[in-house]
Protein backbone atom coordinates (compact mmCIF):
# COMPACT_ATOMS: atom_id res chain seq x y z
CA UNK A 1 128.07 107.18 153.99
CA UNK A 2 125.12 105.23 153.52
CA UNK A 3 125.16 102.30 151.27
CA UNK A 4 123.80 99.77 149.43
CA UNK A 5 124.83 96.57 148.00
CA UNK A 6 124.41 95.91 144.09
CA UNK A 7 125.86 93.03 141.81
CA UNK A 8 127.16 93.84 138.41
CA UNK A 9 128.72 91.30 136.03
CA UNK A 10 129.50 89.04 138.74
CA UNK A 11 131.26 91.58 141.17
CA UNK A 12 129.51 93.11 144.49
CA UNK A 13 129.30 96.69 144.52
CA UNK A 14 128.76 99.34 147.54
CA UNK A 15 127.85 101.80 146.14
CA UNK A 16 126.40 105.49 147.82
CA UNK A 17 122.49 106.11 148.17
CA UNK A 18 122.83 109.59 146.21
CA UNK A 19 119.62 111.08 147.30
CA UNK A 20 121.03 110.87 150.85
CA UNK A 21 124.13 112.24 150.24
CA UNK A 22 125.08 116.02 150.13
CA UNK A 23 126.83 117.43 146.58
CA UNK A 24 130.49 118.05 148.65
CA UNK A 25 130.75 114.33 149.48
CA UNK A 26 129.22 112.82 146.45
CA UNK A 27 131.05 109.90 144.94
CA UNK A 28 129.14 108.83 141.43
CA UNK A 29 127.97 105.65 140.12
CA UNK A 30 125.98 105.72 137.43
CA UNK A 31 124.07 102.68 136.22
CA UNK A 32 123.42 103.16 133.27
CA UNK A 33 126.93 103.11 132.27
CA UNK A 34 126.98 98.94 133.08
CA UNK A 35 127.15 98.67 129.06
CA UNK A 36 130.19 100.69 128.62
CA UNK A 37 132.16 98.43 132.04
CA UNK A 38 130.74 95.24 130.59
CA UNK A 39 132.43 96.28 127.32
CA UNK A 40 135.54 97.56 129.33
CA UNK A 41 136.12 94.04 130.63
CA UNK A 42 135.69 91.55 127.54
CA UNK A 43 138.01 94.33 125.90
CA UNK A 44 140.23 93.47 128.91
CA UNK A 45 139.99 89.94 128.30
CA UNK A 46 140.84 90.15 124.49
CA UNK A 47 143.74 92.61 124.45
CA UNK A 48 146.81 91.56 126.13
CA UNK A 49 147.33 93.95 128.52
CA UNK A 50 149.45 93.77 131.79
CA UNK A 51 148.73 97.72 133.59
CA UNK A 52 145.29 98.87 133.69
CA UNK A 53 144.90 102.32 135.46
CA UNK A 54 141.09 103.69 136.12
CA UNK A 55 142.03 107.17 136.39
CA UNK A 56 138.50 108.91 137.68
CA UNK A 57 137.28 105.81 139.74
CA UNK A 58 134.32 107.07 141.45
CA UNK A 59 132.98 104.16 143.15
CA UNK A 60 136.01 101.79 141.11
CA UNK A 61 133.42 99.64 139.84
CA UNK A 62 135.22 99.47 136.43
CA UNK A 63 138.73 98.78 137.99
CA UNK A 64 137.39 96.24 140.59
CA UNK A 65 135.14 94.67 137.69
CA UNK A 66 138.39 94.12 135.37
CA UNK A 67 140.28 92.98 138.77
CA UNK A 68 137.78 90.28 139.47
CA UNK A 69 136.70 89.38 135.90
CA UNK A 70 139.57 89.60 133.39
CA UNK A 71 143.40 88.16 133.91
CA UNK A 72 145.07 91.78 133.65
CA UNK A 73 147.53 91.05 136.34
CA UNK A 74 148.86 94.91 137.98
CA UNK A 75 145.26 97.42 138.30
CA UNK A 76 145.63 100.70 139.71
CA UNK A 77 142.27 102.77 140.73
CA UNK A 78 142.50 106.46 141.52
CA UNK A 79 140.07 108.66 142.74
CA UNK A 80 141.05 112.08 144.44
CA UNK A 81 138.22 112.39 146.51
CA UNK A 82 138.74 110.86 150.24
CA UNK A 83 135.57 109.43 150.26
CA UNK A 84 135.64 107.92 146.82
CA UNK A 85 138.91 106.43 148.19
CA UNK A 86 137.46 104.91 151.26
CA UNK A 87 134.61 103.36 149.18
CA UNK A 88 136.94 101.63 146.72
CA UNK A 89 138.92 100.24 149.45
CA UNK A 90 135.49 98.70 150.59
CA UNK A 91 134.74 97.58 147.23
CA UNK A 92 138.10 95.70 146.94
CA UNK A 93 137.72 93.85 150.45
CA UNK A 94 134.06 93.03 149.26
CA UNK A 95 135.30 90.96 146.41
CA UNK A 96 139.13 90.26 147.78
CA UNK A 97 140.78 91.55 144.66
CA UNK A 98 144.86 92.26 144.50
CA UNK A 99 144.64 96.25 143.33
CA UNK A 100 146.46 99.24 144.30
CA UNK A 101 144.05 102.13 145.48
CA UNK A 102 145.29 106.24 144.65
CA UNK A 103 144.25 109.16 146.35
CA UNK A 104 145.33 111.48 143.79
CA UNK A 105 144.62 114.38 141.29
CA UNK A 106 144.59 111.93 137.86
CA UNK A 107 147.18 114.54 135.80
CA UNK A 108 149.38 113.87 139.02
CA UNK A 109 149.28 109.74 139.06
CA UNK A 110 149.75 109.75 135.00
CA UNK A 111 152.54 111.92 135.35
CA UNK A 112 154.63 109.69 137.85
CA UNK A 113 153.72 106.18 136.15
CA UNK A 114 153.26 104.21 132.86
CA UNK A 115 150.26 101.87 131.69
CA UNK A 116 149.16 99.56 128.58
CA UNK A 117 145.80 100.59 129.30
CA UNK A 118 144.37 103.54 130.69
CA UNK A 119 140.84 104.59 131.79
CA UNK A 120 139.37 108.13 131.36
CA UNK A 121 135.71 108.43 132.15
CA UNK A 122 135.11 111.83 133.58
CA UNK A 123 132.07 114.28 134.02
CA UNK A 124 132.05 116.12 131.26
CA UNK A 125 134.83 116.34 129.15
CA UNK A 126 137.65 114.25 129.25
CA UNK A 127 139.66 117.19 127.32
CA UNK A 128 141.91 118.26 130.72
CA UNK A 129 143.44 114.46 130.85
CA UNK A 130 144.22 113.93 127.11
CA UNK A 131 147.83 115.21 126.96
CA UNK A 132 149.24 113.32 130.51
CA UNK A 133 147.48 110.23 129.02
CA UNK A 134 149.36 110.46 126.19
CA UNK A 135 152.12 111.07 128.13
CA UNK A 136 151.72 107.75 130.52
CA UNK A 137 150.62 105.30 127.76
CA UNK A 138 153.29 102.93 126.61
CA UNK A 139 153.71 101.41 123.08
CA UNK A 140 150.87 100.23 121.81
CA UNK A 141 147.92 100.55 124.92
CA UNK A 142 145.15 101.15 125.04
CA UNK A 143 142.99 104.30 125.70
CA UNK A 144 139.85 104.20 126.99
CA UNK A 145 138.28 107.29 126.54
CA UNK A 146 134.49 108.92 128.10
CA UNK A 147 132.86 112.09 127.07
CA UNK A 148 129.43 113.14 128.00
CA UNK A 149 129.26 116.87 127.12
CA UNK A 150 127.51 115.49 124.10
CA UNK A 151 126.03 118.77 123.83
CA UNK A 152 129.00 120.32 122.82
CA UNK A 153 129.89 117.88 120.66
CA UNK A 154 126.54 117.57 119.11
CA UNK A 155 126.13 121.14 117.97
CA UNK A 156 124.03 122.52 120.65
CA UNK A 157 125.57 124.42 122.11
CA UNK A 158 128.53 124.88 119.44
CA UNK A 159 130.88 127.56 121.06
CA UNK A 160 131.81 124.81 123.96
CA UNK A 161 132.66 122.45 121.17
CA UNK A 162 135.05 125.57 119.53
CA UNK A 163 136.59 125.88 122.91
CA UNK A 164 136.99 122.40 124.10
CA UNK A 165 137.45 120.80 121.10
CA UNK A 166 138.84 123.42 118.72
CA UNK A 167 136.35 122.04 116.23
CA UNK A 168 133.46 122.74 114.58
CA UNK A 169 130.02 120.69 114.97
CA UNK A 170 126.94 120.73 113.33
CA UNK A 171 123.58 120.06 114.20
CA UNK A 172 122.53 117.64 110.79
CA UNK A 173 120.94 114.55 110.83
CA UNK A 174 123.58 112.28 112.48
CA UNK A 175 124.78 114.73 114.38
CA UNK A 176 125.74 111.81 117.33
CA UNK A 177 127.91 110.36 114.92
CA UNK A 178 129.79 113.75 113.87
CA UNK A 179 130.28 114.18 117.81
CA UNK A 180 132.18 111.01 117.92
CA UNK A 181 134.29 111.84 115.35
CA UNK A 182 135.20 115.14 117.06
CA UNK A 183 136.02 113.43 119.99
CA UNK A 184 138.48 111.31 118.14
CA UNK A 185 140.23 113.78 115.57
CA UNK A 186 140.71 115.91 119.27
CA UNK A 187 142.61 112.93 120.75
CA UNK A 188 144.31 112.12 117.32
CA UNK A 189 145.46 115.24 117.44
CA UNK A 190 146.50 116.17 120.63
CA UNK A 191 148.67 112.21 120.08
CA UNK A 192 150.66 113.63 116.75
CA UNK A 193 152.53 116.51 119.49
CA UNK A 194 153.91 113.18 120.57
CA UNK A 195 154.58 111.47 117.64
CA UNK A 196 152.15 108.96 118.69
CA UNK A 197 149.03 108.24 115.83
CA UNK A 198 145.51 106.71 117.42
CA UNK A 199 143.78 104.01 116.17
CA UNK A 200 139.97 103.46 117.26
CA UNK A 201 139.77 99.64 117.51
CA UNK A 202 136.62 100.10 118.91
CA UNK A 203 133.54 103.38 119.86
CA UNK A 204 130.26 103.62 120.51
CA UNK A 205 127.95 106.65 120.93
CA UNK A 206 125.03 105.26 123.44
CA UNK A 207 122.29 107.23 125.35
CA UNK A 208 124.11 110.36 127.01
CA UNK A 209 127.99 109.20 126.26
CA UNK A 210 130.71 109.04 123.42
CA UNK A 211 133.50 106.24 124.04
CA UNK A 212 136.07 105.56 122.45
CA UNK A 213 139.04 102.77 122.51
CA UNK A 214 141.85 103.41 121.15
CA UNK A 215 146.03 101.91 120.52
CA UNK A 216 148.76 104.50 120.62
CA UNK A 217 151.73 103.60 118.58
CA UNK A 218 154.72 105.42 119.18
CA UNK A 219 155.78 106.12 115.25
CA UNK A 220 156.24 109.41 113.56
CA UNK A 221 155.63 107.57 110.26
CA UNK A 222 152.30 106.65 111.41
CA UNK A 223 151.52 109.52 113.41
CA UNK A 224 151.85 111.72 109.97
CA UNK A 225 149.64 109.26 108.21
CA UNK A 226 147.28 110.14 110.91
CA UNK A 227 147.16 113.79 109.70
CA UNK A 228 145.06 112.35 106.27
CA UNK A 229 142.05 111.18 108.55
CA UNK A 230 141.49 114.28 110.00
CA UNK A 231 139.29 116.11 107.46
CA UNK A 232 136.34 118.21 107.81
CA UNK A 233 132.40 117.39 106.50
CA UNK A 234 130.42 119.16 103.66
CA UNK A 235 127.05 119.15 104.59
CA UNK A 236 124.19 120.11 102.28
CA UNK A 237 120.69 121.10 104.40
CA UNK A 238 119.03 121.44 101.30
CA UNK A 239 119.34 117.96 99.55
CA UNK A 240 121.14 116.22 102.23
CA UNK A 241 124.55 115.50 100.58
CA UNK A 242 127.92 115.00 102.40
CA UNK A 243 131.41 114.33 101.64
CA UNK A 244 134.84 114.90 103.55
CA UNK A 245 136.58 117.50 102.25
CA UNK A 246 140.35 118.56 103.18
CA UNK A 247 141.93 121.96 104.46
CA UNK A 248 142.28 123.41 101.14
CA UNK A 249 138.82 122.66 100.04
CA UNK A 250 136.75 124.66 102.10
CA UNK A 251 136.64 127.99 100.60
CA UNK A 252 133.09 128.74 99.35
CA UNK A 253 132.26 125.38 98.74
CA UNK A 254 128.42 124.98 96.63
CA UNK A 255 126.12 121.84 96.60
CA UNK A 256 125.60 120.23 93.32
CA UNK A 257 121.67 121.14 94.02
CA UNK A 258 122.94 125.12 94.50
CA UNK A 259 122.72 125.75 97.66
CA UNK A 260 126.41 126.36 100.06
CA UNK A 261 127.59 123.50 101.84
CA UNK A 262 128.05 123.96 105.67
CA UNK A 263 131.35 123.19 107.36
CA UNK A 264 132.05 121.01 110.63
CA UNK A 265 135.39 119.90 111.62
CA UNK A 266 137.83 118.88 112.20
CA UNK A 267 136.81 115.63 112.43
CA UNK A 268 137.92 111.80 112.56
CA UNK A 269 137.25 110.79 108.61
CA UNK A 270 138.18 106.95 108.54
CA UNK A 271 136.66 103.72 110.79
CA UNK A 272 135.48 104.15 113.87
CA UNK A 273 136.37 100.69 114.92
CA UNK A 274 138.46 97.67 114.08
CA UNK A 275 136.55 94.94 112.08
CA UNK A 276 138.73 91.95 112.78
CA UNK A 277 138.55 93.52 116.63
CA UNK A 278 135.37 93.42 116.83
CA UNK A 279 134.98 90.02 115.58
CA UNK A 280 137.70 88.79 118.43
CA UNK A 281 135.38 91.03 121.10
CA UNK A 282 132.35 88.93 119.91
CA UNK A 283 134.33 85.67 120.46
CA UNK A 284 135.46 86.68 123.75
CA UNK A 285 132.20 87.25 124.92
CA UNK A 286 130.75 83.99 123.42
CA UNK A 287 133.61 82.19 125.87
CA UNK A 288 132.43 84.05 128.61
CA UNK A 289 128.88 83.66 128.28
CA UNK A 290 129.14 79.85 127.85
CA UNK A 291 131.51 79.67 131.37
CA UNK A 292 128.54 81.30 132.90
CA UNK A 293 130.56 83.62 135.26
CA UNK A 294 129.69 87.07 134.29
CA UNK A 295 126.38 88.42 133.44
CA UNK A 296 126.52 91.04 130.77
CA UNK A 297 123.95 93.47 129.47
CA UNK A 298 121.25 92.45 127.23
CA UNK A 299 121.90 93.23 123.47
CA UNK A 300 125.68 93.28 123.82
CA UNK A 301 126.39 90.89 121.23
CA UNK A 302 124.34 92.36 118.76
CA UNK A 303 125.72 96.11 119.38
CA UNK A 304 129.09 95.15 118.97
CA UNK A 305 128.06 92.90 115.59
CA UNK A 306 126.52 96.15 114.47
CA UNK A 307 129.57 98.42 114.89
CA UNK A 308 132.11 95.40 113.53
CA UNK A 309 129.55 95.58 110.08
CA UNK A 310 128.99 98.97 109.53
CA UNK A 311 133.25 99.87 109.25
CA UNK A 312 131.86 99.04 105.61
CA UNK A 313 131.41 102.27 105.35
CA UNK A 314 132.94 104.95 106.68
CA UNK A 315 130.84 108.04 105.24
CA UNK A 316 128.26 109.46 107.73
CA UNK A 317 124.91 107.63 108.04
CA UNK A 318 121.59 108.55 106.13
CA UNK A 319 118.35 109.12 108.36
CA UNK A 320 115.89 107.07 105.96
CA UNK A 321 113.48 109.54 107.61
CA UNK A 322 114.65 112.28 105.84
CA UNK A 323 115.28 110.82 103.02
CA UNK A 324 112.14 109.69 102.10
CA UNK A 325 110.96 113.14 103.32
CA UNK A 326 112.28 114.67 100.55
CA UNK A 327 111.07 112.38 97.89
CA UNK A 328 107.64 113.27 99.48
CA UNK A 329 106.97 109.66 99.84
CA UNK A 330 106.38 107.39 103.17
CA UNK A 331 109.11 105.41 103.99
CA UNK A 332 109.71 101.98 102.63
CA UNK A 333 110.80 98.90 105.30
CA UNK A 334 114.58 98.47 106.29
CA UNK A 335 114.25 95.37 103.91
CA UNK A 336 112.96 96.60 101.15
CA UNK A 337 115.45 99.13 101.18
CA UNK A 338 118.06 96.74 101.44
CA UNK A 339 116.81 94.96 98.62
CA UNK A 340 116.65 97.99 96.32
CA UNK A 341 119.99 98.75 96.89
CA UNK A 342 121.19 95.46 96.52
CA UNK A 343 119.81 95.32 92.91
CA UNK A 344 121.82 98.05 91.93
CA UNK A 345 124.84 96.50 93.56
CA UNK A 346 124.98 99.09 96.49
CA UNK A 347 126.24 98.39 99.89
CA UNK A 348 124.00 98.90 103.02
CA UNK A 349 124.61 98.51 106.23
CA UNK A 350 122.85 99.44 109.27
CA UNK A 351 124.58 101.69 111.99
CA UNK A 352 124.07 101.63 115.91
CA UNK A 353 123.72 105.44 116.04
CA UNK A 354 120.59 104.97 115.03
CA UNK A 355 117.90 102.54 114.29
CA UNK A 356 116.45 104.62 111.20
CA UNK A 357 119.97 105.53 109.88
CA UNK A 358 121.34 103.26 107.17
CA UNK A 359 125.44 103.54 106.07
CA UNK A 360 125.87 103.45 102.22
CA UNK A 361 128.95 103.84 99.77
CA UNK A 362 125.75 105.33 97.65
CA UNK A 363 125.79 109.48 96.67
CA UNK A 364 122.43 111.02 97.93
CA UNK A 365 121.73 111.82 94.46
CA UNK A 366 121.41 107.78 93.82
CA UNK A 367 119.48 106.84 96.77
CA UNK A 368 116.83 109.33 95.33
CA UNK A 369 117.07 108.05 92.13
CA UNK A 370 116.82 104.33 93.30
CA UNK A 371 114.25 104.96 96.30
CA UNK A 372 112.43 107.09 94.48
């Protein structure tokens, strides 16, 4: 296997030359997934757990990362594949960690052990795992959670989403966001055969990947509070108005403007993340940035501020775009907006999903009145 020698945070990495390698002995790294391990370990380092498990190592750059740069003290990397397991023993000699290295199939290892906090990032869909995670995670872990079959859960191709996901999506506007929230009513649902009911403390949706963090308390009182987040979406195409709507309301449902509302769900229909949670992430980081130990990814800070803010509001962003598309008017500056809405005593908040979308407690029928 021929390799080469990165640094990430402040961990060495071998990792595989892919263009030399063949597709049967292929172990992936990806590097544009540095955000989502640099926000794996300052999660590690503000949650108190004791039993990490990286399920679908790959390379074990996560595992080996939250080894050398968090205090979690018992981390257990798995890959199945041989070579996958040869290259994380490399990686943990490189940087002299204490971790115990799996060859196993993933349902296999979470079947046979328990963890506070447990890693999922697969190709694909993370939907084969869900049920023996739930299975393996104790009292109140942590589940980290990957999906990048975005296209499913985006709406393009929508019958993958049915079958995966037993949910509907639909290709509007913030259609990124709506595939978030299908990946989390899936895991919030598959939890309440359990009795166990999900919280997202924290999720992002960035380039070509959903993840999600979430604790698993072991309550049936909780778990069946869980069932009144799971809703479904209303979505006018027409004048752009949305609402969640519950089981029993989706039976011919009309927009106010007279045109039918289409139906996606089910769906995750409260906050995406923990507020206070993401205000203890941001202080975590700010302790390790001033050590000087770890070098994180650019923009970090301000991502995580973003998602801490816009738990405001929990109804689906508004693509100003579009909104000023149907007033037949250009589109006013982020500012000015804010200021208009302000005046009329309106919360705003900007969103990470996307840098034109703006979260608002407002109807769509106000923003055109007040934008207008």
């Amino acid at each position: 296997m021929n390799l080469t020698e990165i640094t990430e945070g402040n961990t060495k990495l071998l990792i595989p030359k892919h263009r030399e390698l063949s597709k049967r002995d292929v172990v992936f790294f990806n590097p544009e997934m540095q955000l989502s391990r640099d926000i794996s370990v300052i999660i590690a380092n503000t949650v108190k757990a004791e039993k990490f498990c990286d399920v679908l190592a790959g390379t074990g750059a996560r595992g080996i990362r939250i080894a050398n740069e968090s205090k979690i003290k018992e981390i257990v990397i798995n890959d199945k594949n041989p070579r996958a397991y040869e290259l994380i023993s490399m990686n943990r000699k490189l940087n002299d960690v204490d971790v115990r290295i799996e060859n196993l199939d993933a349902n296999l290892l979470l079947s046979k052990e328990r963890f506070d906090f447990i890693d999922i990032d697969p190709f694909g869909t993370p939907v084969r795992f869900i049920d023996s995670a739930l299975r393996s995670i104790m009292n109140n872990g942590i589940l980290s959670i990957t999906a990048t079959d975005t296209s499913a859960l985006c709406g393009t191709h929508p019958r993958a989403c049915i079958r995966k996901y037993d949910s509907i999506p639909l290709r509007t506007d913030y259609y990124n966001e709506l595939g978030l929230r299908i990946l989390i009513a899936y895991i919030g649902r598959s939890a309440l055969r359990y009795n166990i009911a999900v919280v997202p403390i924290f999720s992002h949706c960035t380039r070509h990947y959903f993840r999600a963090y979430l604790i698993a308390k072991r309550s049936r009182r909780l778990a069946n509070n869980t069932i009144e987040k799971i809703k479904f979406i209303a979505h006018c195409f027409n004048c752009l108005k949305r609402k969640y709507i519950s089981l029993n309301e989706i039976d011919d449902l009309y927009c106010e403007c007279g045109h039918r509302f289409r139906i996606a769900g089910r769906l995750w229909a409260d906050t995406l993340a923990d507020k206070k949670f993401c205000g203890d992430m941001l202080k975590t980081l700010r302790t390790l940035n001033s050590l000087g130990e770890i070098n994180f990814s650019l923009g970090l800070e301000k991502l995580i501020g973003l998602i801490g803010s816009e738990q405001d509001v929990v109804k689906p962003y508004y693509d100003i775009h579009k909104i000023f598309k149907r007033l037949k008017m250009p589109s006013l500056s982020m500012s000015k907006i804010e200021e208009m809405l302000s005046e009329n005593n309106i919360i705003l908040r900007r969103t990470h999903f996307s840098n034109i979308g703006i979260r608002t407690d407002a109807d769509v029928e106000d923003l055109y009145a007040i934008l207008g």
